[in-house]
N, C-alpha and C. Protein backbone atom coordinates (compact mmCIF):
# COMPACT_ATOMS: atom_id res chain seq x y z
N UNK A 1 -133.33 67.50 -51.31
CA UNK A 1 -133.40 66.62 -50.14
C UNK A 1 -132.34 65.53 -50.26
N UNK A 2 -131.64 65.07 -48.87
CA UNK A 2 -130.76 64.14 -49.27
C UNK A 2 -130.92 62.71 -49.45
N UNK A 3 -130.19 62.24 -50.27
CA UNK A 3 -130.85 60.72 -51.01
C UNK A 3 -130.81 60.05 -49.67
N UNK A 4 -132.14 58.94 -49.70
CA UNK A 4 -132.02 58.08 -47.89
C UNK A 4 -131.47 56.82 -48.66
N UNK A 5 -130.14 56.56 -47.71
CA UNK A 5 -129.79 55.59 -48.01
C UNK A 5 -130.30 54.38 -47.30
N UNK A 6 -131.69 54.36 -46.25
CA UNK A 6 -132.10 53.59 -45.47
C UNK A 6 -133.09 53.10 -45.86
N UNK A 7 -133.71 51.71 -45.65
CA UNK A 7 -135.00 51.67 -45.45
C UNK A 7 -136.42 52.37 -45.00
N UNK A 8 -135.78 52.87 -44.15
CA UNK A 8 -137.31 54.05 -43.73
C UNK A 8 -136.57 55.69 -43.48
N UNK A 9 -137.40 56.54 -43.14
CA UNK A 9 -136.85 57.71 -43.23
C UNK A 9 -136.48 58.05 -41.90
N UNK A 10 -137.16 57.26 -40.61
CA UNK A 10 -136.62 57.07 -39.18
C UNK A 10 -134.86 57.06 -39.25
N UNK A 11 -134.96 55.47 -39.98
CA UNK A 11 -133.76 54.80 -39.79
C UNK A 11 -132.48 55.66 -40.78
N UNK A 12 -132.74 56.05 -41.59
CA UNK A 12 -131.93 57.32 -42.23
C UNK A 12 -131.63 58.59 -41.44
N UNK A 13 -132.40 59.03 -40.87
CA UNK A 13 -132.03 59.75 -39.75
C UNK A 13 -131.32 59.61 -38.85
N UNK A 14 -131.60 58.57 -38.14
CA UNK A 14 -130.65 58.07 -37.13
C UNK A 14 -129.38 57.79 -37.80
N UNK A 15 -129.06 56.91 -38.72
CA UNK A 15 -127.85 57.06 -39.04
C UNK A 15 -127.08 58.38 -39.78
N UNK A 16 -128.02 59.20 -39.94
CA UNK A 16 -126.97 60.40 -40.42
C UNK A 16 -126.98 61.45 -38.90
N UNK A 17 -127.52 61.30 -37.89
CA UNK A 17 -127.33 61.49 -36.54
C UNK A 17 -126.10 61.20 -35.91
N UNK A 18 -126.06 60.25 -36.10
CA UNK A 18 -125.04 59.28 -35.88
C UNK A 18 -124.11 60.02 -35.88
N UNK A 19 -123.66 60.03 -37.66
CA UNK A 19 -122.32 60.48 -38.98
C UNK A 19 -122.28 61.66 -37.94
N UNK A 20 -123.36 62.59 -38.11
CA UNK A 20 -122.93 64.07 -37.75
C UNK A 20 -122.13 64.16 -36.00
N UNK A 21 -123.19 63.28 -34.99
CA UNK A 21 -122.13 63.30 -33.85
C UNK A 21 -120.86 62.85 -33.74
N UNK A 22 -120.73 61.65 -34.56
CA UNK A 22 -118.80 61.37 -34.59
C UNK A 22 -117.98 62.25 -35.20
N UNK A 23 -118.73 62.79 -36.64
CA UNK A 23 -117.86 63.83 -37.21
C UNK A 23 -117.68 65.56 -36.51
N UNK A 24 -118.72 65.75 -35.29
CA UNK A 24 -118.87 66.57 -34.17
C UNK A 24 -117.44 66.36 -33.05
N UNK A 25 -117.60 65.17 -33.00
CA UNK A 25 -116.54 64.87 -31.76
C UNK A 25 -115.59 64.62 -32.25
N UNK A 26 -115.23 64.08 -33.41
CA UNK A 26 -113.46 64.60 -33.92
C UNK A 26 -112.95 65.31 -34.52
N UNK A 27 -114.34 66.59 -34.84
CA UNK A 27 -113.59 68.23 -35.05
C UNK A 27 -113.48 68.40 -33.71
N UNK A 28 -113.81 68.22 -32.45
CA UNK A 28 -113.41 69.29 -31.34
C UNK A 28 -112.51 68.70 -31.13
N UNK A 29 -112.10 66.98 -30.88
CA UNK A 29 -110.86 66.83 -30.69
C UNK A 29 -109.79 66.54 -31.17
N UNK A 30 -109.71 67.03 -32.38
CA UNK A 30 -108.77 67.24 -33.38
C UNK A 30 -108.64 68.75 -33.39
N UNK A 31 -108.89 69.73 -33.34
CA UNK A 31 -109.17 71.21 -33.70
C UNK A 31 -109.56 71.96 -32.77
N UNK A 32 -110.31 71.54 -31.09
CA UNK A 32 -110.95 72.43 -29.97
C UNK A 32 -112.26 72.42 -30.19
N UNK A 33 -112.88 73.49 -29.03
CA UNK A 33 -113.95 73.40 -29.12
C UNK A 33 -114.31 74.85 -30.25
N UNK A 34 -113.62 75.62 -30.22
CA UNK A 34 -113.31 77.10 -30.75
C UNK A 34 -113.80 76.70 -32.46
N UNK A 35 -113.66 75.55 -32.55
CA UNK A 35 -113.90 74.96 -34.70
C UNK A 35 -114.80 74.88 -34.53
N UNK A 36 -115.17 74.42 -33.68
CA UNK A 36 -117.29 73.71 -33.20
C UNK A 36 -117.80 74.70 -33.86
N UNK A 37 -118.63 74.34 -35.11
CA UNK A 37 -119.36 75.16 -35.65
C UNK A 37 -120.53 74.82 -36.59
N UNK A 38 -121.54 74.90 -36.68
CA UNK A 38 -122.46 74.43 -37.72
C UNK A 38 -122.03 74.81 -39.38
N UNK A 39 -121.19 75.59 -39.59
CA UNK A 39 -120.93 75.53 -40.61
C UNK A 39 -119.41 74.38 -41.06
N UNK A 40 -118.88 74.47 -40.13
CA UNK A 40 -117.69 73.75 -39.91
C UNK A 40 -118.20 72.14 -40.07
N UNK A 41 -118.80 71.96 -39.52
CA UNK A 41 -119.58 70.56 -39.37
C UNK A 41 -120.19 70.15 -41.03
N UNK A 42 -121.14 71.09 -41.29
CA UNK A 42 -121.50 71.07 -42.59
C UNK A 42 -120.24 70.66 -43.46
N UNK A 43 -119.04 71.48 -43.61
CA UNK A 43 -118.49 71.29 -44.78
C UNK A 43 -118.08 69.78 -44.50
N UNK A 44 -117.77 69.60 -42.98
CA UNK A 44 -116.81 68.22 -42.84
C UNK A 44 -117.57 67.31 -43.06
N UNK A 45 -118.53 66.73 -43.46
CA UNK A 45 -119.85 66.11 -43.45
C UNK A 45 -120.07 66.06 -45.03
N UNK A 46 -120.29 67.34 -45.86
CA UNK A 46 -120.74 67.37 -47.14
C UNK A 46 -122.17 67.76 -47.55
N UNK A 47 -122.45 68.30 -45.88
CA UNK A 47 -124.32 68.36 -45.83
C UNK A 47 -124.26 69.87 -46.12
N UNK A 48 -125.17 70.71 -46.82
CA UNK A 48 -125.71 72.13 -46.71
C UNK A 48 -126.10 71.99 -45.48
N UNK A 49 -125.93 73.71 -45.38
CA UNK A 49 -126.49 74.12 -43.98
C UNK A 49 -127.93 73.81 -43.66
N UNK A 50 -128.90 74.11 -44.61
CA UNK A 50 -130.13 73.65 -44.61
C UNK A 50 -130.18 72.37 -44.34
N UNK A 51 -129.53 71.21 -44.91
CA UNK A 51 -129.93 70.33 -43.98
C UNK A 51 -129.56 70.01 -42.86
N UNK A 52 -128.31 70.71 -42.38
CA UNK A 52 -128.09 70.34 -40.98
C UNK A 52 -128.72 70.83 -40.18
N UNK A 53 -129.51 72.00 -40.17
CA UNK A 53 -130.74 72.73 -39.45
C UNK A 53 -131.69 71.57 -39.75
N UNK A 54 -131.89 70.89 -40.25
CA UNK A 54 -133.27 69.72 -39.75
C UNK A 54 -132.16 68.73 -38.43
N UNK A 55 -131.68 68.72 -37.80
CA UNK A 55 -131.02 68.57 -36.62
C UNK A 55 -130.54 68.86 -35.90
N UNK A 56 -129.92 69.87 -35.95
CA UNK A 56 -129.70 71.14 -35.23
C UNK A 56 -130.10 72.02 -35.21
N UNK A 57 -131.14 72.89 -34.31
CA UNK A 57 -131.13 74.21 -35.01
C UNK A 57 -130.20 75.31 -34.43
N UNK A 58 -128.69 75.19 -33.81
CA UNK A 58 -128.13 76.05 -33.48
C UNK A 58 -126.51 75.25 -32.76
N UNK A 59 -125.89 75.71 -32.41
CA UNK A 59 -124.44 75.29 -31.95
C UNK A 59 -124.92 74.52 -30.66
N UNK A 60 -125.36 75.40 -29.84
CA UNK A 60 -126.18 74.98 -28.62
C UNK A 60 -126.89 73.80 -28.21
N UNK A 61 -127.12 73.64 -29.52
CA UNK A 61 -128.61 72.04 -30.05
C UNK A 61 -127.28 70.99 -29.99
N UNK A 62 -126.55 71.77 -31.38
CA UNK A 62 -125.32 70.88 -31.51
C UNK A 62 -124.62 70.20 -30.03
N UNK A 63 -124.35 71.08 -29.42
CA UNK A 63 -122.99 70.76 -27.99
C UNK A 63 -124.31 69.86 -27.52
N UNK A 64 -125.27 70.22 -26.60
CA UNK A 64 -126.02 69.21 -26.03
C UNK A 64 -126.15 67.89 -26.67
N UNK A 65 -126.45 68.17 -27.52
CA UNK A 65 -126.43 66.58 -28.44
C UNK A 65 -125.21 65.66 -28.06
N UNK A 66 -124.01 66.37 -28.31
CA UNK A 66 -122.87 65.17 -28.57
C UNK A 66 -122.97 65.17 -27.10
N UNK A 67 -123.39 65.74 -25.99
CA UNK A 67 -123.09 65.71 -24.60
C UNK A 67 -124.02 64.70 -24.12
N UNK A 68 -125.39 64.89 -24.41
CA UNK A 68 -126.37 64.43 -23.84
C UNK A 68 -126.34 62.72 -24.77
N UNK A 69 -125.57 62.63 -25.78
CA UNK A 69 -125.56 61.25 -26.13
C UNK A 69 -123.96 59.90 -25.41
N UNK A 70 -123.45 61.09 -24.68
CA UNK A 70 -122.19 60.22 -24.17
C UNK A 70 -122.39 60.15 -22.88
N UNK A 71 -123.26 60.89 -21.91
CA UNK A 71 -123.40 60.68 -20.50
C UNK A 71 -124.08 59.41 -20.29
N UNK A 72 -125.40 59.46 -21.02
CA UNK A 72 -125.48 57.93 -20.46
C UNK A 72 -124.76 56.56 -20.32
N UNK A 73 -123.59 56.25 -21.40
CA UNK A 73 -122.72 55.79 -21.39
C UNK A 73 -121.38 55.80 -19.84
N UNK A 74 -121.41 57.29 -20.25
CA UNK A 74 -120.78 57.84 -19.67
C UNK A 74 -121.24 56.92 -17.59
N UNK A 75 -122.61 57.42 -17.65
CA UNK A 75 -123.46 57.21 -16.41
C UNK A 75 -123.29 55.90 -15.80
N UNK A 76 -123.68 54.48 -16.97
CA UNK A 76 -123.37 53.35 -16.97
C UNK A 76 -122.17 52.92 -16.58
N UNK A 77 -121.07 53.76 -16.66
CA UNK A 77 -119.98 53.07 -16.19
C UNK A 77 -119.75 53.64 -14.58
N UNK A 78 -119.99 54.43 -14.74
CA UNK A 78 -119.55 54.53 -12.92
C UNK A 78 -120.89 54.18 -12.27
N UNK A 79 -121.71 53.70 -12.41
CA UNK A 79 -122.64 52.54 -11.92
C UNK A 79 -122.26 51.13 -11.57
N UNK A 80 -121.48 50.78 -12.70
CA UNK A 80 -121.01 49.38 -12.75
C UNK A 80 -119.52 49.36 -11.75
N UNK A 81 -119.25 50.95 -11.65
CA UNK A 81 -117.73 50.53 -10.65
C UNK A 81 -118.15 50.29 -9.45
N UNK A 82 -119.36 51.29 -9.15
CA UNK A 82 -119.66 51.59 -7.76
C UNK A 82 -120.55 50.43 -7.36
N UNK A 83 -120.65 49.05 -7.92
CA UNK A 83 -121.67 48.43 -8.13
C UNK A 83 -120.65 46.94 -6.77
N UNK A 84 -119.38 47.10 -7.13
CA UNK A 84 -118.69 46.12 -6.29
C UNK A 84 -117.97 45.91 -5.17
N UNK A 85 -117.77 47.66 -4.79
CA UNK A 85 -117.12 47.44 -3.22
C UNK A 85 -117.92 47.34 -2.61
N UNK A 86 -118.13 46.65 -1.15
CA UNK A 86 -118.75 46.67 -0.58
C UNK A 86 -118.82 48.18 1.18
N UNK A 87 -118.11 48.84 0.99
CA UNK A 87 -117.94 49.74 1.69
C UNK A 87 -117.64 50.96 1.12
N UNK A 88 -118.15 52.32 1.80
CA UNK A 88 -118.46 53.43 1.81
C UNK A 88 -117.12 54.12 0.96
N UNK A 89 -115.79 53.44 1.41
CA UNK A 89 -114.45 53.83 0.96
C UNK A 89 -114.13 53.50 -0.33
N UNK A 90 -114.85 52.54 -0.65
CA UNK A 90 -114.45 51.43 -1.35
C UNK A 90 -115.16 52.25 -2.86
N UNK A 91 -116.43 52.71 -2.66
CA UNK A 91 -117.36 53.01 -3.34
C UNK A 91 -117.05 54.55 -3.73
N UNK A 92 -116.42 55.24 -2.89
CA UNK A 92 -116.64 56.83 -3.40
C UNK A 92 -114.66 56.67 -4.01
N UNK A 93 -113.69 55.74 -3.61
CA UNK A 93 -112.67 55.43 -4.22
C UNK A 93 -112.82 55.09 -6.02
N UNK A 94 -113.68 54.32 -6.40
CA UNK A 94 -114.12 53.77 -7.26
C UNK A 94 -114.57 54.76 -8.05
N UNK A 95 -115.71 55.41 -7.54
CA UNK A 95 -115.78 56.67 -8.31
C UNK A 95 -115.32 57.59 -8.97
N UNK A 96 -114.19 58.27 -8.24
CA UNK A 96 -113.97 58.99 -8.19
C UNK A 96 -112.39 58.21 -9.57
N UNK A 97 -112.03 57.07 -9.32
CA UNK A 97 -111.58 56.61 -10.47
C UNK A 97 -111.73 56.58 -11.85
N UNK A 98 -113.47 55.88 -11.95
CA UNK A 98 -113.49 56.11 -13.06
C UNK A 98 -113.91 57.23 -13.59
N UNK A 99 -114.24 58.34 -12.79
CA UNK A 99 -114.78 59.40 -13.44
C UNK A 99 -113.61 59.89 -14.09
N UNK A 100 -112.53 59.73 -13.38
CA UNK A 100 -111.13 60.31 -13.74
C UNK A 100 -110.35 59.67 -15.31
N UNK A 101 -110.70 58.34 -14.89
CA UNK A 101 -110.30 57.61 -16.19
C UNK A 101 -111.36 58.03 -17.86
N UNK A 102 -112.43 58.51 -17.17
CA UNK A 102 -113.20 58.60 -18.38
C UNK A 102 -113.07 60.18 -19.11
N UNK A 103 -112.59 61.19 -18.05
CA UNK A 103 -112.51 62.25 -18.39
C UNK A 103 -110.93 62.62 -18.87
N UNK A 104 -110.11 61.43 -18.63
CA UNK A 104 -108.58 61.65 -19.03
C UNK A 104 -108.13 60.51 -20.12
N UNK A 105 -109.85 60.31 -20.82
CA UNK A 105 -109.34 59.32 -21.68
C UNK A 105 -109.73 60.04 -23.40
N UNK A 106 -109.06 60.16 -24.07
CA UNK A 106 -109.10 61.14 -25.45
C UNK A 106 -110.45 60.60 -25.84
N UNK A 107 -110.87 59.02 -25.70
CA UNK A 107 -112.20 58.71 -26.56
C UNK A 107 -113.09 59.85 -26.02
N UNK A 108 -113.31 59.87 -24.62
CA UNK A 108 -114.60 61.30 -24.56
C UNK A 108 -113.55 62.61 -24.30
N UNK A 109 -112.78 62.69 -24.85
CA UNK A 109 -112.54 64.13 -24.75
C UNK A 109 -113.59 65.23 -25.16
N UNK A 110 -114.25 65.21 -26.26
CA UNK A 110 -115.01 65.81 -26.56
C UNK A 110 -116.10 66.26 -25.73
N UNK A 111 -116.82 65.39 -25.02
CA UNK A 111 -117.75 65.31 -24.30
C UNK A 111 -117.38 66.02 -23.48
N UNK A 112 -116.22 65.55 -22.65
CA UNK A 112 -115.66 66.49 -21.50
C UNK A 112 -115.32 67.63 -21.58
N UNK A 113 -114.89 68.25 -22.77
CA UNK A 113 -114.95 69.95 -23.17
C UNK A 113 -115.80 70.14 -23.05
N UNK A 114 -116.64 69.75 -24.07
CA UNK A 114 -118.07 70.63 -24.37
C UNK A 114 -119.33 70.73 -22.65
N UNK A 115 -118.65 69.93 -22.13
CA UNK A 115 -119.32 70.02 -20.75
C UNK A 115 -119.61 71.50 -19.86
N UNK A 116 -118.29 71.86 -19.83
CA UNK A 116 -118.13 73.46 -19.65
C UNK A 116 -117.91 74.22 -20.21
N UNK A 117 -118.71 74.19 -21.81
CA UNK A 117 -119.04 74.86 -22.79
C UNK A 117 -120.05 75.90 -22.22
N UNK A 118 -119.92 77.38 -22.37
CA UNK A 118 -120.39 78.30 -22.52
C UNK A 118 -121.83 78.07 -23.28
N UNK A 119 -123.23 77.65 -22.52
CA UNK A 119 -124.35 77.53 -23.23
C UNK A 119 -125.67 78.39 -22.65
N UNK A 120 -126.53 78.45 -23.58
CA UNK A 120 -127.79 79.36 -23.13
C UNK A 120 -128.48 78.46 -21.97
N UNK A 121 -129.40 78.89 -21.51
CA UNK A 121 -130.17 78.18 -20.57
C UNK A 121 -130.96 76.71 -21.09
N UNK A 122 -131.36 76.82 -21.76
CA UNK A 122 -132.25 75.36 -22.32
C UNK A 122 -130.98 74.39 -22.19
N UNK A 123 -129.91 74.75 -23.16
CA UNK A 123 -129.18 73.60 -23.85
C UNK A 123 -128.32 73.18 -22.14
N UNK A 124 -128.11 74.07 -20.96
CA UNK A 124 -127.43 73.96 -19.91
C UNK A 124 -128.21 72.75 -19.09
N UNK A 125 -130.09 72.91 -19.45
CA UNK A 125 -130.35 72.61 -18.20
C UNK A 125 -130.52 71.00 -18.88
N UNK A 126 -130.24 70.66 -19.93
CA UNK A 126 -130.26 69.09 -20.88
C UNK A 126 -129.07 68.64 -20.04
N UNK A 127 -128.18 69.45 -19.98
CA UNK A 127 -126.46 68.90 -19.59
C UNK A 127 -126.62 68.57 -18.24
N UNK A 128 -127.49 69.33 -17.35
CA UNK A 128 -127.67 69.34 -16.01
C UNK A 128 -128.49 68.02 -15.90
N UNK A 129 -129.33 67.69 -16.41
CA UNK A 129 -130.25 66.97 -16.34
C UNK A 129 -129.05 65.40 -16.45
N UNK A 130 -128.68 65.41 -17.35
CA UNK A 130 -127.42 64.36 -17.70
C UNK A 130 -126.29 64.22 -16.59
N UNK A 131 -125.76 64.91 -15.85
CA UNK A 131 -124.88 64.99 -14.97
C UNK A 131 -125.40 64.19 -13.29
N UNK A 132 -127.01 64.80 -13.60
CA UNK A 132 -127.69 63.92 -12.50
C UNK A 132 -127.27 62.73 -12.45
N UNK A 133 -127.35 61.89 -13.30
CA UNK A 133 -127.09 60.60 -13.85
C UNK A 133 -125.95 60.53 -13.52
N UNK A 134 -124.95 61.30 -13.70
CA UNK A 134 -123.17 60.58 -12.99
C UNK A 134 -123.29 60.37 -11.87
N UNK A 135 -124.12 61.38 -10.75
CA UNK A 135 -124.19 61.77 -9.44
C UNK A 135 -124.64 61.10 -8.78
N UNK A 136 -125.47 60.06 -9.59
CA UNK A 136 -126.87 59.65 -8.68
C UNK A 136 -126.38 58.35 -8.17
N UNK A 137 -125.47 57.53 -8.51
CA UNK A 137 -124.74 56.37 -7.84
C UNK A 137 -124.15 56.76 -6.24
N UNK A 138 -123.23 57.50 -6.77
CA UNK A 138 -122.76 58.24 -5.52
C UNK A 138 -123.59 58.74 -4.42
N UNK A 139 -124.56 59.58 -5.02
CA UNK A 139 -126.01 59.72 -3.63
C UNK A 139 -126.64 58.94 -3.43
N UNK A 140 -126.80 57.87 -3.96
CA UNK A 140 -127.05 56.76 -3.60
C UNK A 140 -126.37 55.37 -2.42
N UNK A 141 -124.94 55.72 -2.30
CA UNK A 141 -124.01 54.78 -1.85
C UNK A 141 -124.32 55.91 -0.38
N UNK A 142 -123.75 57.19 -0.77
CA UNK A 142 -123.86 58.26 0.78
C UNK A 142 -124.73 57.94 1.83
N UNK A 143 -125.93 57.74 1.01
CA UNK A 143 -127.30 58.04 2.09
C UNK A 143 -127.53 56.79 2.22
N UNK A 144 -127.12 55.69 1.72
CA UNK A 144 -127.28 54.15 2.52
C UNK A 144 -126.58 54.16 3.25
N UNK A 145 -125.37 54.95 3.34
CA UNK A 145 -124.35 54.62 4.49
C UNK A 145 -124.65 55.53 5.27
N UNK A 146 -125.67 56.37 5.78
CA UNK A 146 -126.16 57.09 6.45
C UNK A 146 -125.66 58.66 6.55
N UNK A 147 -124.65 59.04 5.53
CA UNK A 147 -124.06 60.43 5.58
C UNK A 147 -125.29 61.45 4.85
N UNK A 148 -124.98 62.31 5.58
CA UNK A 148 -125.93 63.49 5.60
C UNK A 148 -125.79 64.21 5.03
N UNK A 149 -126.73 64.50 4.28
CA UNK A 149 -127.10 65.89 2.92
C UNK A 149 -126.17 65.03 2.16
N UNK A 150 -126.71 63.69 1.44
CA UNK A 150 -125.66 63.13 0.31
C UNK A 150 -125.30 63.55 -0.85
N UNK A 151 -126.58 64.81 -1.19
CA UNK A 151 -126.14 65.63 -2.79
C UNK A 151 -125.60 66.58 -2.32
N UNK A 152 -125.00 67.16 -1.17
CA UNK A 152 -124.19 68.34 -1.24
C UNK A 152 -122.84 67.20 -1.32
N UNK A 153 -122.69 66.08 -0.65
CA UNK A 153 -121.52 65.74 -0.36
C UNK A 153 -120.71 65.17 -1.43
N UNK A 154 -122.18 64.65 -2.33
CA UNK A 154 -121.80 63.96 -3.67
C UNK A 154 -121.27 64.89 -4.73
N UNK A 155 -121.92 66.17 -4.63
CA UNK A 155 -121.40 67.36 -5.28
C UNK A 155 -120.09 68.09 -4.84
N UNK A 156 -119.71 67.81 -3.89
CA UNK A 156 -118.48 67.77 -3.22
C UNK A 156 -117.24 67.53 -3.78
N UNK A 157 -117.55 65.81 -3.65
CA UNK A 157 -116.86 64.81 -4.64
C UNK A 157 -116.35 64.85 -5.30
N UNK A 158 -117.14 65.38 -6.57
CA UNK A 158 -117.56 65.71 -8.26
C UNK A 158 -116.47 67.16 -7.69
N UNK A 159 -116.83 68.02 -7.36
CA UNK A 159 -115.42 69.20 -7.33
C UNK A 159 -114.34 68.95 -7.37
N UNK A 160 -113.87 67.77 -6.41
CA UNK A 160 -112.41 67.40 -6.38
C UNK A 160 -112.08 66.35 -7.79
N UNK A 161 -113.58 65.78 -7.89
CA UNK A 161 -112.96 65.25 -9.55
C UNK A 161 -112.56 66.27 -10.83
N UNK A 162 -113.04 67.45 -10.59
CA UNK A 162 -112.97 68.54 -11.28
C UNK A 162 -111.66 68.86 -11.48
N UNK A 163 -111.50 69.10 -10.32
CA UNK A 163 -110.16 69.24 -10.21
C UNK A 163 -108.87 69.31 -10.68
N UNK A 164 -109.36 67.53 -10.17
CA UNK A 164 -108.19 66.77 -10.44
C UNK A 164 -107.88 66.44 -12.06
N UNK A 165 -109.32 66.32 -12.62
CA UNK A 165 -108.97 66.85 -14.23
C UNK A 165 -108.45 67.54 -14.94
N UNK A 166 -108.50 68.93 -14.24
CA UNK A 166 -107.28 69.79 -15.33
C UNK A 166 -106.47 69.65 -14.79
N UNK A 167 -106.10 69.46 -13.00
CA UNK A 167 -104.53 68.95 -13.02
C UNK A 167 -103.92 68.07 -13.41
N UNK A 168 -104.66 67.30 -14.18
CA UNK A 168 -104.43 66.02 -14.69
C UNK A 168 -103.74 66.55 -16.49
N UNK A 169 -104.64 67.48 -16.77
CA UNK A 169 -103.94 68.08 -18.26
C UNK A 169 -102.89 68.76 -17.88
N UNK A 170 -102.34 69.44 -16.97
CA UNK A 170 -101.31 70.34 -16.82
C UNK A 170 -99.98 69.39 -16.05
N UNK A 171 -100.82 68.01 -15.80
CA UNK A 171 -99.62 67.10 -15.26
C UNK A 171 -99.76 65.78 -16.15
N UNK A 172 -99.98 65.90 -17.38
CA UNK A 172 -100.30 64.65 -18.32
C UNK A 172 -99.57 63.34 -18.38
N UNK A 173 -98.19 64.43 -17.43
CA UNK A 173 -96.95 62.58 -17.29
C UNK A 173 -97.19 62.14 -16.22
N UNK A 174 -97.96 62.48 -15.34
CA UNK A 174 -98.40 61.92 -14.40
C UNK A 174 -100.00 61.68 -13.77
N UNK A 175 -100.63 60.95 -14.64
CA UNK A 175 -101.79 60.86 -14.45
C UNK A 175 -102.51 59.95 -13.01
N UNK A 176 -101.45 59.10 -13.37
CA UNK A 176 -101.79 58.07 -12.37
C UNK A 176 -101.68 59.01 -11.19
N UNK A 177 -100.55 59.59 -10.28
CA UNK A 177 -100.13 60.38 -9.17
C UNK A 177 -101.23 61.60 -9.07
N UNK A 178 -102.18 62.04 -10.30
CA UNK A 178 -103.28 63.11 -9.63
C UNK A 178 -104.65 62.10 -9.20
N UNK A 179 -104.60 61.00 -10.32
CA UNK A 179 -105.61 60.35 -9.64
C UNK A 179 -105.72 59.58 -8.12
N UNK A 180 -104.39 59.35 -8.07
CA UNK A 180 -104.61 58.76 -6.23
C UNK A 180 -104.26 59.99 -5.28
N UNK A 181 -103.81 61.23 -6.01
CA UNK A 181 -103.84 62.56 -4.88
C UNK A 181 -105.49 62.68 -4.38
N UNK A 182 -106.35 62.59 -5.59
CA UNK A 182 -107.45 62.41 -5.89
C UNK A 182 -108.03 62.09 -4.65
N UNK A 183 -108.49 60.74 -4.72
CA UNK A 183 -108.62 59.89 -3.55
C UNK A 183 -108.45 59.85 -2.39
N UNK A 184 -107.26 60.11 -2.49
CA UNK A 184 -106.99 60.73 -0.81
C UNK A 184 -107.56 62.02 -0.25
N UNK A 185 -107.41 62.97 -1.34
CA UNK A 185 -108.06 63.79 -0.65
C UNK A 185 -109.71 64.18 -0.36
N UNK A 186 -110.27 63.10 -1.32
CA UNK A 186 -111.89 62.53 -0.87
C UNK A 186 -112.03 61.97 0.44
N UNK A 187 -110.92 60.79 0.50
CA UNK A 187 -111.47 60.04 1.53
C UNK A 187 -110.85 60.58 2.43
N UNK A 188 -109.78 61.06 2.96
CA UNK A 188 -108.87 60.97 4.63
C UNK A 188 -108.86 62.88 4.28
N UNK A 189 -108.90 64.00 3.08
CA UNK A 189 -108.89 65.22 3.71
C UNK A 189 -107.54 65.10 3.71
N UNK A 190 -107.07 66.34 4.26
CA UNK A 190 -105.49 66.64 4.12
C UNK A 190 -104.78 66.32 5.12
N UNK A 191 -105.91 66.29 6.64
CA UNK A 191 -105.06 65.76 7.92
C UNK A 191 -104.56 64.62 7.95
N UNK A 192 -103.46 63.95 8.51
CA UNK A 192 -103.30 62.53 8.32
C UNK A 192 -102.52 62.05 7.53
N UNK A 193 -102.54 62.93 6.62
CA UNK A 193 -101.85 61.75 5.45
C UNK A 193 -100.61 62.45 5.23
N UNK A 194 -99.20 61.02 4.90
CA UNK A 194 -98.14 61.17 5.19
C UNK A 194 -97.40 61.50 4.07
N UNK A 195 -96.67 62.92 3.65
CA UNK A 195 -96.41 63.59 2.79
C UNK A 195 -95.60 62.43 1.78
N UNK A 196 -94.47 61.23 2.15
CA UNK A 196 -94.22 60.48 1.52
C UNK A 196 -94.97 59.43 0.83
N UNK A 197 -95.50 59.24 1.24
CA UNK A 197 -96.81 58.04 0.83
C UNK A 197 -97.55 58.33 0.22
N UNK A 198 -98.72 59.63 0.47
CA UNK A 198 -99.81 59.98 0.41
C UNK A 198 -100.48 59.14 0.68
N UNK A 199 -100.35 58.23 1.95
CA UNK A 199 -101.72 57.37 2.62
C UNK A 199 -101.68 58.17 4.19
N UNK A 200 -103.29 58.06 5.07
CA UNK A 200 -103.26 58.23 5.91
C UNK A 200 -102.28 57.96 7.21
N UNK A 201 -101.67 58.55 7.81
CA UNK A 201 -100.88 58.24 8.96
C UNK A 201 -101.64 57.63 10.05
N UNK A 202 -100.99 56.98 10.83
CA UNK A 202 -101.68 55.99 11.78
C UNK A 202 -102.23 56.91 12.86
N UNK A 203 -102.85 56.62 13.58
CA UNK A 203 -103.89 57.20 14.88
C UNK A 203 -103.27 56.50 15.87
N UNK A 204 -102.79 58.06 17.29
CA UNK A 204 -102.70 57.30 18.45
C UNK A 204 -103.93 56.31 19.13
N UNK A 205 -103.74 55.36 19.64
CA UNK A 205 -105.17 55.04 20.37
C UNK A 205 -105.25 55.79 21.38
């Protein structure tokens, strides 16, 4: 058994919880998600496999874990963006920012792989359950402003943030230019907007 370096056997846990999710999230983003491995983890760590099965019992356990411990974080911040415009534009603009900033920022890279990680049903519907939580600001801002069916629209949204994420890896020198393609094409759609600018074009009256 491994020596507790803690006061109680709670608090030893948690901190070797801890060890194992950081040393989780900078094998995938140092190495991919393809290293992600319970044995891989083990050696990088120094733990036998046996004891990493008293916390994991499978890869699956593993990915949800480092996932299901960065969304709430994750959740909290696009709460706090969407927390200050005061209009409908203002609010799904905001969003759709920081989701972008958080998913094009190396600290959660990890998180953001393992998101559309290939998982069984249990460990999918933990991730699902967590994603609610990004969403739920946004369906929240929709349906005060009276737009209709706000979780299809909010799920909408979230597609074009999708998006704009891997075009964001395949255009890495230009991050800033996918994130306000971004935007625009949330808020104004493709009609309208003026191929030089990328802002809406003016309306006859």
């Amino acid at each position: 058994m491994p020596r507790i370096s803690e006061p109680t056997v709670a608090e030893h846990r948690a901190r070797q919880l801890r060890t194992l999710l950081d040393a989780a999230r900078a094998l995938v983003a140092e190495e991919g998600i393809e290293a992600l491995s319970l044995a891989a983890l083990a050696r990088r760590v120094g733990l036998s496999r046996p004891s990493l099965y008293e916390y994991f019992r499978s890869k699956d356990d593993l990915v949800a874990a480092i996932v299901e411990e960065e969304l709430p974080r994750w959740a909290a911040l696009v709460e706090r963006a969407l927390a200050d415009p005061p209009d409908l534009v203002g609010k799904v603009t905001a969003y759709i920012r920081v989701q972008l900033e958080v998913m094009t920022d190396g600290r959660h890279a990890a998180a953001v792989a393992l998101v559309e990680h290939a998982l069984a049903e249990p460990a999918r519907e933990r991730i699902r359950e967590g994603h609610a939580q990004l969403l739920r600001p946004l369906v929240n801002a929709l349906a005060d402003s009276g737009v209709p069916d706000p979780e299809l629209r909010a799920e909408l949204v979230q597609g074009i943030v999708d998006a704009a994420a891997t075009a964001a890896q395949r255009r890495s020198d230009r991050p800033g230019a996918v994130i306000e393609a971004a935007v625009a094409q949330a808020v104004h759609g493709c009609v309208g907007i003026r191929p030089d600018a990328g802002q809406p074009a003016a309306r006859a009256s």
